[in-house]
Protein backbone atom coordinates (compact mmCIF):
# COMPACT_ATOMS: atom_id res chain seq x y z
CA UNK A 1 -19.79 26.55 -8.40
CA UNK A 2 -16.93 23.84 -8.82
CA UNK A 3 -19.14 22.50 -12.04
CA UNK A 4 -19.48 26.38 -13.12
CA UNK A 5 -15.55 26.59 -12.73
CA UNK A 6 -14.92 23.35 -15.28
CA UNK A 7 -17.00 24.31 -17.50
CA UNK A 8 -15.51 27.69 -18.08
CA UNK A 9 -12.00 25.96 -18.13
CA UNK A 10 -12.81 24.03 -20.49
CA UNK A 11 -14.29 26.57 -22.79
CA UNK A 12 -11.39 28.73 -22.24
CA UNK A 13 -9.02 25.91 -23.19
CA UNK A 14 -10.96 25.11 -26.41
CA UNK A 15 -10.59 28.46 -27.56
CA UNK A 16 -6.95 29.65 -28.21
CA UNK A 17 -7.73 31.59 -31.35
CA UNK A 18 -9.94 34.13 -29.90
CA UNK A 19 -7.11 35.24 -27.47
CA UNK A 20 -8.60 33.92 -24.74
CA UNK A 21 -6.17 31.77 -21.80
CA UNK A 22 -3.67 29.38 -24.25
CA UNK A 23 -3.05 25.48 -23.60
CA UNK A 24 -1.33 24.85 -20.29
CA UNK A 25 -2.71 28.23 -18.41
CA UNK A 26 -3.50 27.50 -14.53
CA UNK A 27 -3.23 29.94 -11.83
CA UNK A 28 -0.40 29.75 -9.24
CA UNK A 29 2.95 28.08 -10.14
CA UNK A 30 1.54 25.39 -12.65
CA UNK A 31 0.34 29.06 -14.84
CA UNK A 32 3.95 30.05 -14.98
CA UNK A 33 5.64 26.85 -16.28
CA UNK A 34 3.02 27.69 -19.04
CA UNK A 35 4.04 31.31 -19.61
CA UNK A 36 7.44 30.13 -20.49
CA UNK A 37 5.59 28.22 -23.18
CA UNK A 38 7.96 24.90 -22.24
CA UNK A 39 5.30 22.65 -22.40
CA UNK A 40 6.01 23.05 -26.36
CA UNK A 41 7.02 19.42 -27.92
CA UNK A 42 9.48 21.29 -29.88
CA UNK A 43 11.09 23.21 -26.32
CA UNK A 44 13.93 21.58 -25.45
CA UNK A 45 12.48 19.18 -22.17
CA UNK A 46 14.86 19.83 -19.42
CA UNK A 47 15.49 17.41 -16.71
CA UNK A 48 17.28 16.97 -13.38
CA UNK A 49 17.18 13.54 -14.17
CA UNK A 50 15.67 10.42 -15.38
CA UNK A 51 16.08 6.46 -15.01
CA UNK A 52 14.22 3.51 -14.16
CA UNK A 53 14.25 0.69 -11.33
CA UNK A 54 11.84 -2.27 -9.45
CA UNK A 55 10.32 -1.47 -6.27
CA UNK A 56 8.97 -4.90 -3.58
CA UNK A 57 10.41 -7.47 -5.93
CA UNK A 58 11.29 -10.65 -4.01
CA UNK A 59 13.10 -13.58 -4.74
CA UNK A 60 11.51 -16.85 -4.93
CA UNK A 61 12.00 -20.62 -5.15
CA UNK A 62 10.99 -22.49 -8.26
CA UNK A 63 10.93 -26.08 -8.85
CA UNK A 64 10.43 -24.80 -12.36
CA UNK A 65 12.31 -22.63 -14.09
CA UNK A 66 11.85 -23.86 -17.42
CA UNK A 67 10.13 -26.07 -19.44
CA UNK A 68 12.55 -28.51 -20.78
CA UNK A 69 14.78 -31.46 -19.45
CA UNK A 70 14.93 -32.24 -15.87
CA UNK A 71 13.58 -29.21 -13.73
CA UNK A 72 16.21 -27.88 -11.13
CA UNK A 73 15.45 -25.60 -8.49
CA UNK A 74 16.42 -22.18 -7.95
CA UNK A 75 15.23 -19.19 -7.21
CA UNK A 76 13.58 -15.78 -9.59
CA UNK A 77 13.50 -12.25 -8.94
CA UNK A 78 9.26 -12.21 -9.06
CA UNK A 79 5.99 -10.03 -8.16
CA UNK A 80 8.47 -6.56 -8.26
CA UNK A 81 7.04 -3.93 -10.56
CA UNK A 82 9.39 -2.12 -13.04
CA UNK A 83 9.39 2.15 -12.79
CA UNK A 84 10.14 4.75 -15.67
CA UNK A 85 10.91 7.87 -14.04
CA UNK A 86 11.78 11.41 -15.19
CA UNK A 87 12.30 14.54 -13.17
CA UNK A 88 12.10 17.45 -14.31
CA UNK A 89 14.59 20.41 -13.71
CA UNK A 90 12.81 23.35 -13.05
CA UNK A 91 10.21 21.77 -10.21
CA UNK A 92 6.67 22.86 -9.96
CA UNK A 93 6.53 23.38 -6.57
CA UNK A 94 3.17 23.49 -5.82
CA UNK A 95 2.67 20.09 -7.42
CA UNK A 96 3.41 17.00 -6.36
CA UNK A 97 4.55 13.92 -8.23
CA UNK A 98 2.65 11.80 -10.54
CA UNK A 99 2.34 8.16 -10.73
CA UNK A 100 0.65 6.80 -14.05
CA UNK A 101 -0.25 3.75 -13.88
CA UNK A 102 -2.05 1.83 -16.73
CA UNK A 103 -4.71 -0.49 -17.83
CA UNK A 104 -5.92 -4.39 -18.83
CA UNK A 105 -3.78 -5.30 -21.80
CA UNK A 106 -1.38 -2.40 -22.00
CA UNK A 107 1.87 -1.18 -20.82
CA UNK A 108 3.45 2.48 -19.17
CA UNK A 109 3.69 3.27 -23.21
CA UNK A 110 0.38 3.89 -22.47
CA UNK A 111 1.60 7.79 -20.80
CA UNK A 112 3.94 7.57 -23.71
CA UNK A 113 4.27 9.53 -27.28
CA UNK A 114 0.53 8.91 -28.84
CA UNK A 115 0.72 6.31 -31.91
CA UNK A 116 0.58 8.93 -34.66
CA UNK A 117 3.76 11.03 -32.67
CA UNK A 118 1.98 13.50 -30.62
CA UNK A 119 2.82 14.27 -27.25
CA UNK A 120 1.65 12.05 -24.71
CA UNK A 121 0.64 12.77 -20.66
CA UNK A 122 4.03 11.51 -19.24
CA UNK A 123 6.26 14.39 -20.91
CA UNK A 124 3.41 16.87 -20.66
CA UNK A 125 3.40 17.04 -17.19
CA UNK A 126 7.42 16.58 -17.04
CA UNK A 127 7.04 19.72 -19.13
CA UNK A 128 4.32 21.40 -16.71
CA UNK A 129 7.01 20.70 -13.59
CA UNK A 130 5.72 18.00 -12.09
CA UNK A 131 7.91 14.43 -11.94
CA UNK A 132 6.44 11.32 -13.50
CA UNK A 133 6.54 7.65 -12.74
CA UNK A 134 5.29 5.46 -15.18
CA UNK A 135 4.68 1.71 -14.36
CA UNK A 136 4.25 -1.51 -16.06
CA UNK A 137 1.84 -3.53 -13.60
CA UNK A 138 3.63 -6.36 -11.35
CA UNK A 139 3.89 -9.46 -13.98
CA UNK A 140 3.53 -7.43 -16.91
CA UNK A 141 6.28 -6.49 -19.87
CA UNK A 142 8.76 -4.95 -18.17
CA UNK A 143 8.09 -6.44 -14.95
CA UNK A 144 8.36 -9.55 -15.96
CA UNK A 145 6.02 -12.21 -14.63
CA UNK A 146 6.53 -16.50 -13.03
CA UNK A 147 6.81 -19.02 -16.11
CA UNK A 148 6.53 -22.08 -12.91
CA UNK A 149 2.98 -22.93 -13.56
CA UNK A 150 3.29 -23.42 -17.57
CA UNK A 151 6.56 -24.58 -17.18
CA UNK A 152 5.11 -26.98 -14.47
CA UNK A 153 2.09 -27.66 -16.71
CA UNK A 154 4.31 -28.66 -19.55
CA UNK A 155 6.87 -30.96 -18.14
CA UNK A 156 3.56 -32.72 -16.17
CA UNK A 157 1.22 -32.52 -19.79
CA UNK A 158 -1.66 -31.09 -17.38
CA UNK A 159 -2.63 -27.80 -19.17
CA UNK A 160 -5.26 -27.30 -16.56
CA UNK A 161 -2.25 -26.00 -14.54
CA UNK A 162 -1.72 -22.87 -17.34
CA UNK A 163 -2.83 -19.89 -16.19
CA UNK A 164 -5.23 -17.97 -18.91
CA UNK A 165 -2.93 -15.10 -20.35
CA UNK A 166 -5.87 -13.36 -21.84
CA UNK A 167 -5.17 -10.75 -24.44
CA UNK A 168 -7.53 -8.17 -26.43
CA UNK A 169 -7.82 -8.98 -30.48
CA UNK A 170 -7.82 -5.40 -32.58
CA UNK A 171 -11.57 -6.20 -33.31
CA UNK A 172 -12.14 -6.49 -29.43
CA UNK A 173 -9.85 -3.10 -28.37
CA UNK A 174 -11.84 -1.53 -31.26
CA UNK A 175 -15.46 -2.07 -29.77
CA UNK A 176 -14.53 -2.32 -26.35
CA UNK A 177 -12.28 1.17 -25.76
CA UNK A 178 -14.86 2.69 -28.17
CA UNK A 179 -13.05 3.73 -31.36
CA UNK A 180 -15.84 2.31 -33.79
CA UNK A 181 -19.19 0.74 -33.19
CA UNK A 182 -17.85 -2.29 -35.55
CA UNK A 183 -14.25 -3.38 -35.67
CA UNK A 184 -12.73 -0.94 -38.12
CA UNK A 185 -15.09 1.63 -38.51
CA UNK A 186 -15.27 4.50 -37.03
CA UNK A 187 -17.63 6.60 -35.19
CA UNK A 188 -18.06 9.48 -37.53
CA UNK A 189 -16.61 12.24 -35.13
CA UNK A 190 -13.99 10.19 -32.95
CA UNK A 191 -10.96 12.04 -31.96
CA UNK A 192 -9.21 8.70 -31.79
CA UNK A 193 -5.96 8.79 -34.27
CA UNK A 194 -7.39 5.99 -36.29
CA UNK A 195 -4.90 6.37 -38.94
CA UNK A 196 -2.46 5.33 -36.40
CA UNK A 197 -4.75 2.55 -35.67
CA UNK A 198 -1.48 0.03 -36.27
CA UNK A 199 0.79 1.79 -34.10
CA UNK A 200 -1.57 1.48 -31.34
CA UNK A 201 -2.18 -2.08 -31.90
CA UNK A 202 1.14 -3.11 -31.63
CA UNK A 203 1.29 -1.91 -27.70
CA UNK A 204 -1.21 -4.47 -26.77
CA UNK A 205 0.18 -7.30 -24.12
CA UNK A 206 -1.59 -10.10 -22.81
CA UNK A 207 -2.23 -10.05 -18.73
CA UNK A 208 0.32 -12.24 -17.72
CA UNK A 209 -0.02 -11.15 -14.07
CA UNK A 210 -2.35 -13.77 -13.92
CA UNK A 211 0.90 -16.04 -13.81
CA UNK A 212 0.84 -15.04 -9.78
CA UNK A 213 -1.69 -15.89 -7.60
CA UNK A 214 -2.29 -12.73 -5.99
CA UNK A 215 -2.81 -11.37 -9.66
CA UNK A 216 -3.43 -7.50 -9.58
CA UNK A 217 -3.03 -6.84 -5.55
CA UNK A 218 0.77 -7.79 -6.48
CA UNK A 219 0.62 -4.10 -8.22
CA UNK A 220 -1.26 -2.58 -5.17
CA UNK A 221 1.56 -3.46 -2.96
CA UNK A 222 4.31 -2.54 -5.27
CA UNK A 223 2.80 1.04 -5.46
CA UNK A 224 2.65 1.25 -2.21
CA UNK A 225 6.55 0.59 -1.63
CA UNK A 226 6.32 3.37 -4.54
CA UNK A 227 5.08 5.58 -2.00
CA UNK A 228 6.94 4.89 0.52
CA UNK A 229 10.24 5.71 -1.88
CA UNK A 230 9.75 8.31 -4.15
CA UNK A 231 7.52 10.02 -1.04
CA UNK A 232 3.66 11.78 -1.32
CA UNK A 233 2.24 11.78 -4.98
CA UNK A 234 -0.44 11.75 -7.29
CA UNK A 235 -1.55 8.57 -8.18
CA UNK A 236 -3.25 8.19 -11.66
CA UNK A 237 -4.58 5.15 -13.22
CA UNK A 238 -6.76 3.91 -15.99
CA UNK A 239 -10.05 1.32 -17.00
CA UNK A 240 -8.35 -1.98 -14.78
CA UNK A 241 -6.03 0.01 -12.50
CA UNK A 242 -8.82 2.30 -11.54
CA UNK A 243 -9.31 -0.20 -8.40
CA UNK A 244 -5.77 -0.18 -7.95
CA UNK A 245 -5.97 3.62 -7.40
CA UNK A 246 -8.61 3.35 -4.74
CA UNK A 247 -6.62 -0.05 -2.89
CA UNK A 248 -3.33 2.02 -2.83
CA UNK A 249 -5.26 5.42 -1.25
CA UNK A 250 -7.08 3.07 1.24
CA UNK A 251 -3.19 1.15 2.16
CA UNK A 252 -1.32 4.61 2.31
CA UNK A 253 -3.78 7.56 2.81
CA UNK A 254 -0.78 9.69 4.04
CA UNK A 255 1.46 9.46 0.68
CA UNK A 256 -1.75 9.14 -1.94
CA UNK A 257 -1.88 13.32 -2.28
CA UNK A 258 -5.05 12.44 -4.74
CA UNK A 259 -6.49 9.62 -7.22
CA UNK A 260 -7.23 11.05 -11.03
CA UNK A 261 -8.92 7.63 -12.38
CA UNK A 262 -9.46 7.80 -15.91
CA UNK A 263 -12.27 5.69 -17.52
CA UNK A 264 -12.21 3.12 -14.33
CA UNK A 265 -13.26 0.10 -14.33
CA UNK A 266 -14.20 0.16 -10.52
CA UNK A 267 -15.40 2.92 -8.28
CA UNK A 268 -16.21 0.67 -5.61
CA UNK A 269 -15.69 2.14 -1.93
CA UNK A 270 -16.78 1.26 1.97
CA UNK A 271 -19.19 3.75 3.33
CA UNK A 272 -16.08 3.14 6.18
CA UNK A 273 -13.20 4.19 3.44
CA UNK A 274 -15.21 7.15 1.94
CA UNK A 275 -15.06 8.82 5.57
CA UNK A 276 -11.80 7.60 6.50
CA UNK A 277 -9.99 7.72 3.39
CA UNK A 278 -11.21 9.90 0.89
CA UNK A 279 -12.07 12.63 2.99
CA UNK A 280 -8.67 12.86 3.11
CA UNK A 281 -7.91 11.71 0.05
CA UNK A 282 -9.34 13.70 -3.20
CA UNK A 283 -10.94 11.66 -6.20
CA UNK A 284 -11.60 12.64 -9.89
CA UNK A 285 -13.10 10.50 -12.19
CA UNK A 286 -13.20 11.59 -15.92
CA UNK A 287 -15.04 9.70 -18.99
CA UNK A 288 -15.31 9.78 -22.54
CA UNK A 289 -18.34 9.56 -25.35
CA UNK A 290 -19.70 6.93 -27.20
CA UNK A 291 -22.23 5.80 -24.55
CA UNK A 292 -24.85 5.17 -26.70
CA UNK A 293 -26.78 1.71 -26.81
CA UNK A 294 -24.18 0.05 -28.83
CA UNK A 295 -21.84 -0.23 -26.18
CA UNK A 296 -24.56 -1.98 -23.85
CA UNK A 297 -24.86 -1.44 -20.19
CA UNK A 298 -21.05 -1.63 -19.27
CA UNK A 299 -19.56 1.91 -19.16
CA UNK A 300 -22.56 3.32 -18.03
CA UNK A 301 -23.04 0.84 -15.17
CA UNK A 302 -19.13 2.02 -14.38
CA UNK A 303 -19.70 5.48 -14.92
CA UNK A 304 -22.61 5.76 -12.22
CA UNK A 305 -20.78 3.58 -9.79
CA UNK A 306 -18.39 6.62 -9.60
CA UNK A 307 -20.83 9.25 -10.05
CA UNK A 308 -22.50 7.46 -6.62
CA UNK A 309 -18.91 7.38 -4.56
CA UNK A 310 -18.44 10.77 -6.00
CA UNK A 311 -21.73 12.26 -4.14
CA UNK A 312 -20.55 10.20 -1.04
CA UNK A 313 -17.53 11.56 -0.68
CA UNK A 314 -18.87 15.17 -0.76
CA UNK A 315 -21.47 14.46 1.29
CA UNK A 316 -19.02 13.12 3.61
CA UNK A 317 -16.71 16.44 3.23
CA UNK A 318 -14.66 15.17 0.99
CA UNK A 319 -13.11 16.49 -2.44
CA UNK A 320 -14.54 14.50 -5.12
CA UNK A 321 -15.49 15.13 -9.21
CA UNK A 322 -16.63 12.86 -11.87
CA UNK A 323 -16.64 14.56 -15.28
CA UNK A 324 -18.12 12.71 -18.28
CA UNK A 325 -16.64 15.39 -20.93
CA UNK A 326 -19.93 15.33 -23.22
CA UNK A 327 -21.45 17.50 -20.58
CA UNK A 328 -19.23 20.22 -20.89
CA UNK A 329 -19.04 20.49 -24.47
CA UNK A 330 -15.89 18.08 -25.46
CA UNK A 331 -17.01 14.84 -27.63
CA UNK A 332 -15.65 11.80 -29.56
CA UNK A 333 -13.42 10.74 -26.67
CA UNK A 334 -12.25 7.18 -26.49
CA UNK A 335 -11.78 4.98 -23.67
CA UNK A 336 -8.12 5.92 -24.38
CA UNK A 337 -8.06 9.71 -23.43
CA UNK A 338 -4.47 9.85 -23.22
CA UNK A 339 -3.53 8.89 -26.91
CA UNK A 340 -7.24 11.16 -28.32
CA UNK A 341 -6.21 14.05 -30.50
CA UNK A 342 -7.24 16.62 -27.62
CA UNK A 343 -5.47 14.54 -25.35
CA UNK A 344 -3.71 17.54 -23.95
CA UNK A 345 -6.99 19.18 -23.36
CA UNK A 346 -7.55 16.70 -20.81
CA UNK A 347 -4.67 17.10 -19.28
CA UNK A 348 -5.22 20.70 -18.65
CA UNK A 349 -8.61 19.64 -16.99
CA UNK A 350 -6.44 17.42 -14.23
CA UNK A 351 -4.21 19.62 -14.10
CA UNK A 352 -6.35 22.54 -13.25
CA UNK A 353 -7.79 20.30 -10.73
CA UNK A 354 -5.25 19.10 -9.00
CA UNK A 355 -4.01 22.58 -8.70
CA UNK A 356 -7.22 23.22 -6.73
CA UNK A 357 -7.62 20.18 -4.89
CA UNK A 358 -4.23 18.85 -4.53
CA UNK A 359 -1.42 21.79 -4.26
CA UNK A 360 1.46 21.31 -1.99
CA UNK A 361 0.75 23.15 0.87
């Protein structure tokens, strides 16, 4: 029935011309933020109010701070994780919060406006009621991340001691997130914006959480102090921070309302975390196209990782989807869904499921 219930949504959704249910329609409260058609980019976008601080940074000692002269001790604000927030002021409330939280090599301009202008995720759902914070992972961009080990490695001339700040190439994002099967061209129908292919470029960063040793758990901690200040949510993540999603459920269960993991890289649960976690704790999983034989084995391999903890979780009582779009109709998806030219398609398709398996009761 649930599969039944997509599938019509999403037919609906595609087809706004024939009268049937517009862009944004839900039932419940998310259906009337819709009605009073302000999830319009060109509505003015009304908010209670908006800002931006670090949550569980801590100040540590470093023997070195830089890498020239004679190092001197002292200490850095480290490991905190910076947060983009914006509330909106007429509250959906039957929703609950969103945290997005994005993937390897990118930033929170991820949720952002798309590279060729469109609206992206993180206004959308501002616009559908619901208030958004967007991260940039502990010791990344705006977070900032420890210059003591190549600072270190430089004064000492060992550059075993430099961490690798690895970083994708365009011809690497294009193969690997799917635009093209060869850097630069396109597959045929891809609802990537390639002409904005430049824009897009331009937001990848290299990984320089790797400056810490506790790399990505640093972010896992940091959402949980989220949590514990901005109170229950929706946590959403993407490709690298899908595991992320699932470590921050299994830490706070009680303020992780659900986990929408777009495109993750990891799946991975305990038989012992599926029954005490996430039958708590609802999961959807959503993937793209292009998984031909030119990609190889990897986003397949991912994909039925979560289509197994998916099936585990139900069988367990739990509420659990995983939605690879081609079934139901909607092709030429990238890895990055959020910045596609249907992106707010799949937006609708969260939304209309959190509003069944996440409402505020």
């Amino acid at each position: 029935m649930r599969v039944l219930v997509i599938a019509l949504y999403v037919l609906l959704s595609t087809l706004p011309q024939l009268g049937c249910a517009p862009r944004g329609t839900f039932s419940g409260s998310v259906a009337s933020t819709a009605a009073a058609d302000g999830t319009r980019s060109e509505s003015p976008l009304v908010l209670a109010k908006q800002g931006s601080f670090f949550v569980n940074e801590e100040n540590i000692l470093t023997p070195f701070p830089n890498g020239t002269g004679t190092p001197v001790a002292g200490h850095i604000s480290a490991r905190g994780m910076y947060v983009q927030y914006q509330v909106p002021q007429a509250r959906n409330r039957r929703a609950y919060p969103v945290i997005m939280v994005h993937g390897s090599g990118h930033t929170g301009k991820t949720y952002e406006e798309t590279p060729d202008g469109r609206m992206g995720w993180a206004e959308y759902l501002v616009r559908h009621g619901m208030p958004v914070y967007v991260v940039d992972h502990s010791g990344r961009a705006r977070s900032g991340f420890d210059p003591s080990p190549s600072n270190r490695a430089k004064l000492e001339g060992d550059p075993a001691l430099i961490p690798s700040f690895a970083e994708f190439t365009n011809e690497q994002a294009w193969t690997a997130f799917r635009f093209g099967p060869t850097p630069f061209t396109p597959h045929e129908n891809t609802r990537f914006p390639i002409k904005a292919q430049d824009e897009y470029f331009a937001q990848i960063v290299p990984n320089t959480e790797t400056s810490y040793p506790e790399g990505g758990q640093n972010t896992v901690a940091a959402l949980a102090a989220l949590l514990e200040r901005v109170g229950p949510a929706v946590v959403l993540v993407h490709s690298q921070s899908g595991a992320y999603g699932i470590d921050v459920a299994i830490a706070r269960p009680d303020l992780v309302k659900a986990v929408v993991s777009v495109e993750p890289r990891s799946c991975a649960v305990s038989d012992s975390n599926v029954q005490t976690v996430f039958t708590r704790v609802p999961l959807l999983t959503i993937f793209g196209d292009f998984f031909g034989a030119d990609v190889g084995a990897d986003w397949p391999v991912r994909m039925a990782e979560c289509v197994n903890t998916v099936a585990r979780i139900k069988a367990a009582g739990g509420s659990a989807d995983s939605i690879y779009l081609p079934d139901y109709g909607i092709r030429g998806n990238s890895h990055m869904l959020m910045m596609d030219v249907n992106n707010l398609q799949i937006a609708d398709i969260m939304l209309a499921w959190l509003a069944r398996n996440a409402p505020v009761r």
